[in-house]
C-alpha atoms as a PDB file:
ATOM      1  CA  UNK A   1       0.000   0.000   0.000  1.00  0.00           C
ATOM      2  CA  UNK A   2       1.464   3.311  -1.090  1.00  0.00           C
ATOM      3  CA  UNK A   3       0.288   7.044  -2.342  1.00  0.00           C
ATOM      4  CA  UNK A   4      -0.851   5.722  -5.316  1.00  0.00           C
ATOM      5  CA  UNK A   5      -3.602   3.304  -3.694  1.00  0.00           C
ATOM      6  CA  UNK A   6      -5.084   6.406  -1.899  1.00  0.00           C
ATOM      7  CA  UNK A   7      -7.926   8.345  -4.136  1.00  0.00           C
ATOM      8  CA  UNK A   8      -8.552  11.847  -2.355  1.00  0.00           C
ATOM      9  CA  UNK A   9     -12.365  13.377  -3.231  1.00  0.00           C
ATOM     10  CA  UNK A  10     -13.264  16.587  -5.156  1.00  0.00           C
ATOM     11  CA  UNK A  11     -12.236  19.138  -2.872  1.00  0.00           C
ATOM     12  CA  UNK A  12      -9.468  17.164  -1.149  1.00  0.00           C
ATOM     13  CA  UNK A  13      -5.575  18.666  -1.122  1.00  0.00           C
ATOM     14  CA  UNK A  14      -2.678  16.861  -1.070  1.00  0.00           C
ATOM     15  CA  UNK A  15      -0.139  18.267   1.065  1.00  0.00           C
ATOM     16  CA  UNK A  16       2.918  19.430   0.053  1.00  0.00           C
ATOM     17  CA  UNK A  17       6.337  21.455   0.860  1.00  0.00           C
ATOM     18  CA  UNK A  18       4.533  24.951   0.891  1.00  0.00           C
ATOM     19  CA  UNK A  19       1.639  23.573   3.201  1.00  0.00           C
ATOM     20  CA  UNK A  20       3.093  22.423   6.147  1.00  0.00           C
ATOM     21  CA  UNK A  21       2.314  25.731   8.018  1.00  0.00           C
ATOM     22  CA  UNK A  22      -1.589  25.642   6.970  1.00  0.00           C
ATOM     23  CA  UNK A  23      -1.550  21.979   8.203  1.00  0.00           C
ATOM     24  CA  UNK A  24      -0.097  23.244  11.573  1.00  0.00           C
ATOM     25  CA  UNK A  25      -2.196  25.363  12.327  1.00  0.00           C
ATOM     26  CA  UNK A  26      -6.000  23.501  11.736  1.00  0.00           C
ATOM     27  CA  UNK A  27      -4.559  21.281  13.165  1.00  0.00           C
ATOM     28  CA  UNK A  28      -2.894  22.810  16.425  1.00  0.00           C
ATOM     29  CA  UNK A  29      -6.797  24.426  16.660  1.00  0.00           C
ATOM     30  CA  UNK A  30      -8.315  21.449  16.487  1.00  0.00           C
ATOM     31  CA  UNK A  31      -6.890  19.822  19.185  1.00  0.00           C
ATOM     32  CA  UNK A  32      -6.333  22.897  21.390  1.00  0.00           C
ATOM     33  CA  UNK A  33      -8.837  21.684  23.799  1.00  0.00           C
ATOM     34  CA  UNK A  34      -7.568  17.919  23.910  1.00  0.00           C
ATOM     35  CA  UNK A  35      -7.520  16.817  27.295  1.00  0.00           C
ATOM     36  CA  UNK A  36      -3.733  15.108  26.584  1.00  0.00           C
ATOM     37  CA  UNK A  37      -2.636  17.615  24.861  1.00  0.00           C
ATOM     38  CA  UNK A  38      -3.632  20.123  27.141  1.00  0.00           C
ATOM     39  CA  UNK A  39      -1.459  18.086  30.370  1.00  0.00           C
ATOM     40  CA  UNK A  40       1.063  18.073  27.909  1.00  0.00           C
ATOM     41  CA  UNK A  41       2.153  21.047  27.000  1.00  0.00           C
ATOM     42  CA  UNK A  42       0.010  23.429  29.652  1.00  0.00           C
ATOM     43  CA  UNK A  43      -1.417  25.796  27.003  1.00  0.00           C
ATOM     44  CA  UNK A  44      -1.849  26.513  23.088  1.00  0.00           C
ATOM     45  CA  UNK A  45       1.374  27.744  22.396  1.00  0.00           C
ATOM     46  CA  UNK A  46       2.778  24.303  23.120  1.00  0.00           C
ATOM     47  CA  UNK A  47       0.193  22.657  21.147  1.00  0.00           C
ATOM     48  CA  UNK A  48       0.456  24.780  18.122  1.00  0.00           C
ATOM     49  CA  UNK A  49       4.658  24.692  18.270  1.00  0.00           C
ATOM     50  CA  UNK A  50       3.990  20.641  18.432  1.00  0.00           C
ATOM     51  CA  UNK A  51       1.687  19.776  15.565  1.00  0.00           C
ATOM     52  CA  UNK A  52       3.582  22.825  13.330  1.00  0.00           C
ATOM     53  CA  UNK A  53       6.997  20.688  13.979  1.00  0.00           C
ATOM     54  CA  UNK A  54       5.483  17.279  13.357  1.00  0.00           C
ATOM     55  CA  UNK A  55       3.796  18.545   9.586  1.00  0.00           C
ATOM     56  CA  UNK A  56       6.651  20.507   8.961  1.00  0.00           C
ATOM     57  CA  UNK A  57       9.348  17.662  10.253  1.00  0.00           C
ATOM     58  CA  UNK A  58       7.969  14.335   9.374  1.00  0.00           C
ATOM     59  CA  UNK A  59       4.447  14.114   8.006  1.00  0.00           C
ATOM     60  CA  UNK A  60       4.196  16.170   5.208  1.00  0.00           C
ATOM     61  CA  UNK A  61       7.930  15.543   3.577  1.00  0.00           C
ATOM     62  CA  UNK A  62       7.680  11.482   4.854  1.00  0.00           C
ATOM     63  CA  UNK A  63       4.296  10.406   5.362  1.00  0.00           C
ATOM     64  CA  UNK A  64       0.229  11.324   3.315  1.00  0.00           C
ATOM     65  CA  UNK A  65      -0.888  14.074   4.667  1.00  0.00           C
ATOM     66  CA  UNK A  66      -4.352  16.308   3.172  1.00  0.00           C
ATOM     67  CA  UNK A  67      -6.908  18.964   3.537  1.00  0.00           C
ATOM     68  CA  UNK A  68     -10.428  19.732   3.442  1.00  0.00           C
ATOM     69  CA  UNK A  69      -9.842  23.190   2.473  1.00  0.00           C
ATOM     70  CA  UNK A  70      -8.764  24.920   5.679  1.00  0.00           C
ATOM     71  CA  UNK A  71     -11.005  23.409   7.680  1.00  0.00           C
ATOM     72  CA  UNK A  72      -9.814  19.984   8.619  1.00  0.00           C
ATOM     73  CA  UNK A  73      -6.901  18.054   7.848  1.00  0.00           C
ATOM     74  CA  UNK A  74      -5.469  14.816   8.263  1.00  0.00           C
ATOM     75  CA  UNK A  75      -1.785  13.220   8.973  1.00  0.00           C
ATOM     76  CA  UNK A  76      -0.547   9.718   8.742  1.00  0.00           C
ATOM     77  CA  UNK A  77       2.434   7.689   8.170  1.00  0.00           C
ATOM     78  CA  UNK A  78       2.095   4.395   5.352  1.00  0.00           C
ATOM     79  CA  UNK A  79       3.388   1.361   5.941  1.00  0.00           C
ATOM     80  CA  UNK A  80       6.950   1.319   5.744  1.00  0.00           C
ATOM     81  CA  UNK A  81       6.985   5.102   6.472  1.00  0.00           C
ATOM     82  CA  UNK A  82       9.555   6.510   9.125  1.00  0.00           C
ATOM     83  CA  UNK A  83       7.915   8.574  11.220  1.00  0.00           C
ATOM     84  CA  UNK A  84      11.244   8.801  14.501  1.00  0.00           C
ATOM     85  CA  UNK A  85      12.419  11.235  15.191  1.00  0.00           C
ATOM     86  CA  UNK A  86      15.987  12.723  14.315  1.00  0.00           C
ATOM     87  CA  UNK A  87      17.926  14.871  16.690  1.00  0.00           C
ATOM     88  CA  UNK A  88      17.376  18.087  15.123  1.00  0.00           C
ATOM     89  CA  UNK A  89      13.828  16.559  15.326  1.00  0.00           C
ATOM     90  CA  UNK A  90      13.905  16.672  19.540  1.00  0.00           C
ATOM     91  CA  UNK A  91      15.918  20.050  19.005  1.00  0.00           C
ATOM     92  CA  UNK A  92      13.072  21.487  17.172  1.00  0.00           C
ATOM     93  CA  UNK A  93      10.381  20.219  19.520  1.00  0.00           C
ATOM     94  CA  UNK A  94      12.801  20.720  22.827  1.00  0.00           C
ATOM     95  CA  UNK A  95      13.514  24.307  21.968  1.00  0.00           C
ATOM     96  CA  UNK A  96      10.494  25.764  21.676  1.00  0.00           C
ATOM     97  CA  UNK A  97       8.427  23.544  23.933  1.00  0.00           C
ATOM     98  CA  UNK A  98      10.652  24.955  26.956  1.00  0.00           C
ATOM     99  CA  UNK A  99      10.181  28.750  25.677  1.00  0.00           C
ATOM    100  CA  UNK A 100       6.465  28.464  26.149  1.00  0.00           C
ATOM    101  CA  UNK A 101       5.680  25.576  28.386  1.00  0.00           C
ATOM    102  CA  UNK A 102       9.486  24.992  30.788  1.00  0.00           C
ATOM    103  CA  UNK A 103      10.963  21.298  31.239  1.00  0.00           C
ATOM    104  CA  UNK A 104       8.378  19.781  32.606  1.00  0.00           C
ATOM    105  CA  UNK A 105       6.896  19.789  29.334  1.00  0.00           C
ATOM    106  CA  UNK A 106       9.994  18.776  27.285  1.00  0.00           C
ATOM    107  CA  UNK A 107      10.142  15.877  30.292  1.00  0.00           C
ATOM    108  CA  UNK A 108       6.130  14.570  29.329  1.00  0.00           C
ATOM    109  CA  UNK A 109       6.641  14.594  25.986  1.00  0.00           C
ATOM    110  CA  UNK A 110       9.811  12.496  25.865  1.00  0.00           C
ATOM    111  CA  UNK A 111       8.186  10.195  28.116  1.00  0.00           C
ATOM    112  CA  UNK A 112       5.028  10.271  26.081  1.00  0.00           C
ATOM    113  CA  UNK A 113       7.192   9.680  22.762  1.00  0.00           C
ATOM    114  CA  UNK A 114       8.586   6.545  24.580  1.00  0.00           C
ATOM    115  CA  UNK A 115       5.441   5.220  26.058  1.00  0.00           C
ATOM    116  CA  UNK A 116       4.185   5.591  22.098  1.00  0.00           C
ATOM    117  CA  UNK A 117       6.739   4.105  20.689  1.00  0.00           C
ATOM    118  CA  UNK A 118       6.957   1.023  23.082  1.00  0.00           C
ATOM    119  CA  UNK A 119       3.350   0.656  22.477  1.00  0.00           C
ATOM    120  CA  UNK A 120       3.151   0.886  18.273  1.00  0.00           C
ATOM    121  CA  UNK A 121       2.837  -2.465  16.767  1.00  0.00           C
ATOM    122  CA  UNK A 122       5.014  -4.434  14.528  1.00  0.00           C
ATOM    123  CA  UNK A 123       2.645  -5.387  12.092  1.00  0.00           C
ATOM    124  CA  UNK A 124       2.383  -3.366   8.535  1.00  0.00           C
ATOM    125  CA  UNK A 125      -0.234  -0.970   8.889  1.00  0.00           C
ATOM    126  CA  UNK A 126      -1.132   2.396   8.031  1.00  0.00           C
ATOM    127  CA  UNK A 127      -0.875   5.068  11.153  1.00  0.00           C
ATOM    128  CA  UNK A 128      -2.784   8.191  12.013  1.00  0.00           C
ATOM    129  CA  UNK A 129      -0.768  10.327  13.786  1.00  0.00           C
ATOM    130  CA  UNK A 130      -3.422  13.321  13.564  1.00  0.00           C
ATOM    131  CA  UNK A 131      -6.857  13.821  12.405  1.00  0.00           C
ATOM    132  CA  UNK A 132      -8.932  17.007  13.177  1.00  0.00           C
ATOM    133  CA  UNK A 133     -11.232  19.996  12.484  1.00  0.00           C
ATOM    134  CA  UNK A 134     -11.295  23.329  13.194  1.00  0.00           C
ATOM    135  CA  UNK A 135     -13.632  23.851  16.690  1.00  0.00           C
ATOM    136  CA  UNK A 136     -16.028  26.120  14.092  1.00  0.00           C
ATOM    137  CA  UNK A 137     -16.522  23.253  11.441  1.00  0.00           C
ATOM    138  CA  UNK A 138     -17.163  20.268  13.882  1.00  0.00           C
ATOM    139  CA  UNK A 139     -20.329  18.417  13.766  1.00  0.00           C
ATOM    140  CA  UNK A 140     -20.901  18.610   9.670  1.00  0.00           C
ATOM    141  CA  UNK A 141     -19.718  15.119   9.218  1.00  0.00           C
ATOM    142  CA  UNK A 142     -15.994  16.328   8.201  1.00  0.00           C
ATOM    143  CA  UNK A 143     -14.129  13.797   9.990  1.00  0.00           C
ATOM    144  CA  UNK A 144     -15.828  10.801   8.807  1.00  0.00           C
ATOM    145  CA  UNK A 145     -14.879  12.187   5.380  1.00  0.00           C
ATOM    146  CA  UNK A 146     -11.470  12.765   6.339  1.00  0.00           C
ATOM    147  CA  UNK A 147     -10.547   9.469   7.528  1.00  0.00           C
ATOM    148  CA  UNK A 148     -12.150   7.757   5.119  1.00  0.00           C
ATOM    149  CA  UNK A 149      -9.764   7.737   1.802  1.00  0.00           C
ATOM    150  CA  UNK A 150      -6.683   6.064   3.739  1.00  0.00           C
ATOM    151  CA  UNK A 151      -9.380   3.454   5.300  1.00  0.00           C
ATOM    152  CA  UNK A 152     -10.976   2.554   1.753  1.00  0.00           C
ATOM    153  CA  UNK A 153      -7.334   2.134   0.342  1.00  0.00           C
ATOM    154  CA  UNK A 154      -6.743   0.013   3.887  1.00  0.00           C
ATOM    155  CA  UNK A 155      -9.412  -2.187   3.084  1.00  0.00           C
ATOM    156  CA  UNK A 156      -8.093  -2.414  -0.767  1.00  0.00           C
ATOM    157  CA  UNK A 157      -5.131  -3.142   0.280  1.00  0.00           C
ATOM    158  CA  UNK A 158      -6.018  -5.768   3.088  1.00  0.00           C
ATOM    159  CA  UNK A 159      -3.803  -3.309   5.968  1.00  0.00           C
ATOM    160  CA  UNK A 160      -4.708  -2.568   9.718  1.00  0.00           C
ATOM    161  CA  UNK A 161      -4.949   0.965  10.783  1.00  0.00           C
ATOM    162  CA  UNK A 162      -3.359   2.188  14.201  1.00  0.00           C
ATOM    163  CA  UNK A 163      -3.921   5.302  15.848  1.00  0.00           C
ATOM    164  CA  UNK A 164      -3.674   6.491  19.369  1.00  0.00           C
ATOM    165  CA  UNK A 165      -6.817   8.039  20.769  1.00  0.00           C
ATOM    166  CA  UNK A 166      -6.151  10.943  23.067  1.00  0.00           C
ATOM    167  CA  UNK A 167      -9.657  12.056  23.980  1.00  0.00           C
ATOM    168  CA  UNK A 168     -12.208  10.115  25.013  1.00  0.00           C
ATOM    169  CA  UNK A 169     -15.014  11.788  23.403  1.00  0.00           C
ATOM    170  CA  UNK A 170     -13.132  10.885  19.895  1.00  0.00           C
ATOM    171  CA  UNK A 171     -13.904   6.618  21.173  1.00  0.00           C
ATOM    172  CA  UNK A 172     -17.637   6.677  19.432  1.00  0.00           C
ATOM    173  CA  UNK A 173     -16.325   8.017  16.264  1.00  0.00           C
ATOM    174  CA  UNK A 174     -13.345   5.905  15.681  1.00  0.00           C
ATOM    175  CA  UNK A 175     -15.206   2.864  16.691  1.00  0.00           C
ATOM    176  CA  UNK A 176     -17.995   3.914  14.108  1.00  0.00           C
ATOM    177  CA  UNK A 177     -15.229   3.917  11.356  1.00  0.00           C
ATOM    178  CA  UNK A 178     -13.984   0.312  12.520  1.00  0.00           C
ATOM    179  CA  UNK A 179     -11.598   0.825  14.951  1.00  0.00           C
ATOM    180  CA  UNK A 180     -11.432  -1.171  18.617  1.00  0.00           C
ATOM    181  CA  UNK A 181      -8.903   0.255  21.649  1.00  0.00           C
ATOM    182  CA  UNK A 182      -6.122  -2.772  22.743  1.00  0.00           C
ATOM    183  CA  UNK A 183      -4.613  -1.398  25.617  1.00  0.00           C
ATOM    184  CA  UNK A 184      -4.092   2.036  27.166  1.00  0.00           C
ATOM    185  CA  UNK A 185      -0.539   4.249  27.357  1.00  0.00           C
ATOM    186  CA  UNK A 186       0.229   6.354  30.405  1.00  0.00           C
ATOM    187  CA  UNK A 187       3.333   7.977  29.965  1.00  0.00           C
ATOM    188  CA  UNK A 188       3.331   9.260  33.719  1.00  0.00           C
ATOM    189  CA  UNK A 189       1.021   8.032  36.425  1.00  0.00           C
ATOM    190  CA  UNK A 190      -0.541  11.373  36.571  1.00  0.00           C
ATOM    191  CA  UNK A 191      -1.525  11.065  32.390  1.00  0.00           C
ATOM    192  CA  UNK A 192      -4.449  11.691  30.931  1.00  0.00           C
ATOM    193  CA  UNK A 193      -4.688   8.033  29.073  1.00  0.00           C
ATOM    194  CA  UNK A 194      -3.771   7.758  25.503  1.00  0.00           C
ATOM    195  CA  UNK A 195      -6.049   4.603  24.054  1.00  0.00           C
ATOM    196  CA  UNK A 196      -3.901   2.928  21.151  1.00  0.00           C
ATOM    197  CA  UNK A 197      -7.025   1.219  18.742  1.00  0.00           C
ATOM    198  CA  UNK A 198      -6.756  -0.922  15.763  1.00  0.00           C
ATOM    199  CA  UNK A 199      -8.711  -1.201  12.518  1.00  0.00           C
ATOM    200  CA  UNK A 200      -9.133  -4.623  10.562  1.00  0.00           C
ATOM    201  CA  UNK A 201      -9.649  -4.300   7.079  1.00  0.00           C
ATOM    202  CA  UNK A 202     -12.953  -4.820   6.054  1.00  0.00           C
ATOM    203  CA  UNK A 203     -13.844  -6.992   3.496  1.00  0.00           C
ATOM    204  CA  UNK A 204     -14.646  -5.407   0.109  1.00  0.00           C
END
């Protein structure tokens, strides 16, 4: 399963170089209120400085990232994508992270990469690192629309699908679209849990 066995819609953008930053930022919005997120980092500026790294780092230049227009927009890693991070990679998170949020942050989030990574299975499979809408476009049915082109080439393709579900209103909505939570990562005992779920391809 690669790029080419993913059909976007009408109205769909593939995202490229120049995009990164518009990626960043629906994204950083639409998770500004997630309840991991937010024990994270402490506040938006955090948030925003993470998901602007991660599109402009490693999703958009190594993984199959798109756009509804600017209102929602979608990241995730193929199989047999790299999605680690470098350590310029840490330097650009580290850097910034302490600016607005101090160490404490920096400390969660290498703890939380490590609890992730410990966690991500072995098996091929297509990841979604990030999937979200802007807070003033929720509820029109963009997410299921969103998700679906990678599942559909997933179930083409006969692949699982692996994300990590970091807010527990999110559970109905994933489950709707196939997938089931195996497990639970707590980074720190004090975490906000982060429920890893699998999809099985569905028969076509």
């Amino acid at each position: 399963m690669d790029d080419a066995d993913i059909t976007l819609p009408e109205g769909f953008t593939r995202a490229g170089k120049g995009d990164a930053f518009a990626i960043g930022e629906i994204t950083a919005d639409a998770f500004r209120n997630d309840p991991f997120n937010r024990w994270l980092f402490g506040n938006y500026k955090g948030i925003r400085s993470l998901f602007h790294m991660q599109a402009r780092r490693i999703y958009v230049p190594r993984g199959f990232v798109y756009s509804i227009g600017d209102q929602g927009a979608a990241m995730w890693m193929l199989p047999g994508g790299d999605a680690s991070f470098s350590q310029m990679d840490y330097a650009a998170f580290a850097l910034p992270t302490i600016w607005h949020c101090g160490l404490e942050a920096v400390r969660k989030g290498i703890k939380t990469g490590e609890a992730m990574e410990h966690a991500h299975p072995d098996f091929e499979h297509a990841y979604l690192f990030s999937i979200g809408v802007r807070p003033s476009q929720q509820g029109k049915g963009l997410g299921r629309k969103l998700i679906q082109p990678v599942l559909d080439a997933c179930d083409r393709a006969g692949v699982r699908a692996y994300l990590e579900n970091s807010n527990p209103a999110n559970t109905g909505f994933y489950a709707s679209c196939g997938f089931e939570p195996c497990g639970e990562i707590r980074p720190t005992s004090d975490a906000p849990p982060l429920v890893p779920m699998v999809r099985e391809p569905r028969p076509l």
